[in-house]
Every structure is written in C-alpha cells, then in structure tokens.
Protein backbone atom coordinates (compact mmCIF):
# COMPACT_ATOMS: atom_id res chain seq x y z
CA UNK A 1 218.17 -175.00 -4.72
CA UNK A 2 220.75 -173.91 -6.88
CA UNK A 3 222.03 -170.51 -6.77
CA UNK A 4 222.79 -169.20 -10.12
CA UNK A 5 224.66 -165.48 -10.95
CA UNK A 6 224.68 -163.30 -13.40
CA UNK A 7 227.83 -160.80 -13.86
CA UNK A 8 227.45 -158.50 -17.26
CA UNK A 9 227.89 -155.03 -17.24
CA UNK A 10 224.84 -154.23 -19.35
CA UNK A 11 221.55 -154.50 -17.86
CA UNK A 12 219.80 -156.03 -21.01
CA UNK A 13 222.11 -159.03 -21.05
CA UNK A 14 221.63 -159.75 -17.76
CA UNK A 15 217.67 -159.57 -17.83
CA UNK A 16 217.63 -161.55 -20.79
CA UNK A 17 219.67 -164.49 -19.58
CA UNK A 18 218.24 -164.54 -16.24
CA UNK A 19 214.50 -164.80 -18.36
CA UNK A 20 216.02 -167.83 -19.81
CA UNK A 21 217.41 -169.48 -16.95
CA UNK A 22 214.07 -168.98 -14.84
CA UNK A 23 212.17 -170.83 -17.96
CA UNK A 24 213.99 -173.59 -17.34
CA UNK A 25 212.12 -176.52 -14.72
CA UNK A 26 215.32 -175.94 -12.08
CA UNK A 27 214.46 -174.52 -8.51
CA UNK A 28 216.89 -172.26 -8.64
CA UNK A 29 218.32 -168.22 -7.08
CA UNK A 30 219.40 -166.07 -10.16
CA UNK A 31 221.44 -163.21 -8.49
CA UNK A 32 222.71 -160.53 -10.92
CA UNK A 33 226.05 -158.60 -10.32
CA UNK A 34 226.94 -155.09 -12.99
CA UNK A 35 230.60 -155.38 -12.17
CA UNK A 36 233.34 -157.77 -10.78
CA UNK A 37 233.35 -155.33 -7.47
CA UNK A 38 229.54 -156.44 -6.68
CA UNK A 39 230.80 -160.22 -7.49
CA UNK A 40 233.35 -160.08 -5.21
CA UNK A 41 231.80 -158.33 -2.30
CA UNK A 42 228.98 -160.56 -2.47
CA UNK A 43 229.66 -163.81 -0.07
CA UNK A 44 227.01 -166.22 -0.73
CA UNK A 45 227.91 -169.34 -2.20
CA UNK A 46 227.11 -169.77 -5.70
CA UNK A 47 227.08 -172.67 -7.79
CA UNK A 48 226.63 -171.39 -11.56
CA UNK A 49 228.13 -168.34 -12.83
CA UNK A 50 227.77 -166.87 -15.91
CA UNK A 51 230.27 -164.32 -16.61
CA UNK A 52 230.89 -161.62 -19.30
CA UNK A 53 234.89 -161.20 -20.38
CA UNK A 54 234.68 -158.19 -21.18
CA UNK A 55 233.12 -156.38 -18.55
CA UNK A 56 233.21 -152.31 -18.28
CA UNK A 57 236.38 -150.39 -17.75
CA UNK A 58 235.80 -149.57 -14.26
CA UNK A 59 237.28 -152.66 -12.74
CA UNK A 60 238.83 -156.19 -13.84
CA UNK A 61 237.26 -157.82 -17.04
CA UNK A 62 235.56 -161.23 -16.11
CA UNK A 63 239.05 -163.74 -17.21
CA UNK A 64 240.10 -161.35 -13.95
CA UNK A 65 237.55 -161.85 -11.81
CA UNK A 66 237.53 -165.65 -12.76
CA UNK A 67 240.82 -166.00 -11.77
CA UNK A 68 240.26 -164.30 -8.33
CA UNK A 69 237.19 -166.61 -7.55
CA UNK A 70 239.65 -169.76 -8.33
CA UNK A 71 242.27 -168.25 -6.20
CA UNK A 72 239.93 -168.33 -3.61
CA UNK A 73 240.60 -171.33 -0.95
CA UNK A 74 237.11 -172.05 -0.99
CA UNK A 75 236.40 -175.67 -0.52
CA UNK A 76 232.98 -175.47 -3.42
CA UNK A 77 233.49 -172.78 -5.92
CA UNK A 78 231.11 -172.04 -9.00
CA UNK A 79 231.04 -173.25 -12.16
CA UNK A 80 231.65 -170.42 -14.86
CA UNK A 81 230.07 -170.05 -18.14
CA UNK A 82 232.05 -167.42 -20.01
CA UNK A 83 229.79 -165.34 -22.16
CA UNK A 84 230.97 -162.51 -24.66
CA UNK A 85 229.38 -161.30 -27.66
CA UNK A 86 233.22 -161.17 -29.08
CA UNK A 87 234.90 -163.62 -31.40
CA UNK A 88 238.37 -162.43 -30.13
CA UNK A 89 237.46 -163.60 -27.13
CA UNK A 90 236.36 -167.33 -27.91
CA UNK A 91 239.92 -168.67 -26.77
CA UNK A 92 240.53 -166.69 -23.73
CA UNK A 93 237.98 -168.57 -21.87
CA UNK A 94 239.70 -171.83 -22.18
C-alpha cells in the first residue's frame, strides 16, 4: 500500500486533493499534515508527498521542510509534488 501525505496549511486544499487521490484505483494511506511541525514529528514512512510552498507563517514554508526531509539520512525518502496556487513560485520547486 502506498502511503501518500498531504501538507497544506488550509483545510480545503487538503480535503480536496486527498478526494482526488482516493478516486484514483491505488490502494493507498492519504495522511494529511496543516504545518511542516506535524510533517516532521510524524515518523511513518511515506512514499508520496504533496507539499504546499507556501505554507502559513508559523513555521518553515514547504521548499524548507523539503529540504529537511532530504537532509534526512533516511535510506527511502518520499517523492514530493510541490503544489502552490502562486506563479512566483513555479521555479522554486525545481
């Protein structure tokens, strides 16, 4: 089963991409996360993330928190989908 996470601070964006992922024919976990704190303290393993840049104010943005996770020494680490509604932003996630 694939595990599949969610980190967006606004509830809305998370509820609607975690209605599309579980229409897709995938066994699959969707595990959603408000802030890159909740990320972070969570340990499970998780192959797919999906990951706002601009998340709120409160803690890092998501290009932070994706540079923790590949800091990490973890042998498998997730693969991230960047996702911002913000044209300024199209670059960073390269």
């Amino acid at each position: 089963m694939i595990r599949i996470a969610i980190c967006d601070d606004e509830a809305p964006t998370r509820a609607y991409l975690a209605s599309l992922i579980r229409a897709q024919d995938c066994p699959c976990e969707v595990v959603e996360y408000a802030s890159a704190k909740d990320c972070l303290a969570d340990q499970r393993k998780i192959d797919l993330l999906f990951l706002d840049i601009e998340l709120n104010a409160a803690g890092p943005d998501g290009m932070a928190l994706a540079r923790q996770i590949r800091e990490r020494s973890a042998v498998a680490q997730p693969v991230i989908i960047f996702v911002t509604g913000y044209e300024r932003y199209v670059f960073d996630a390269f």
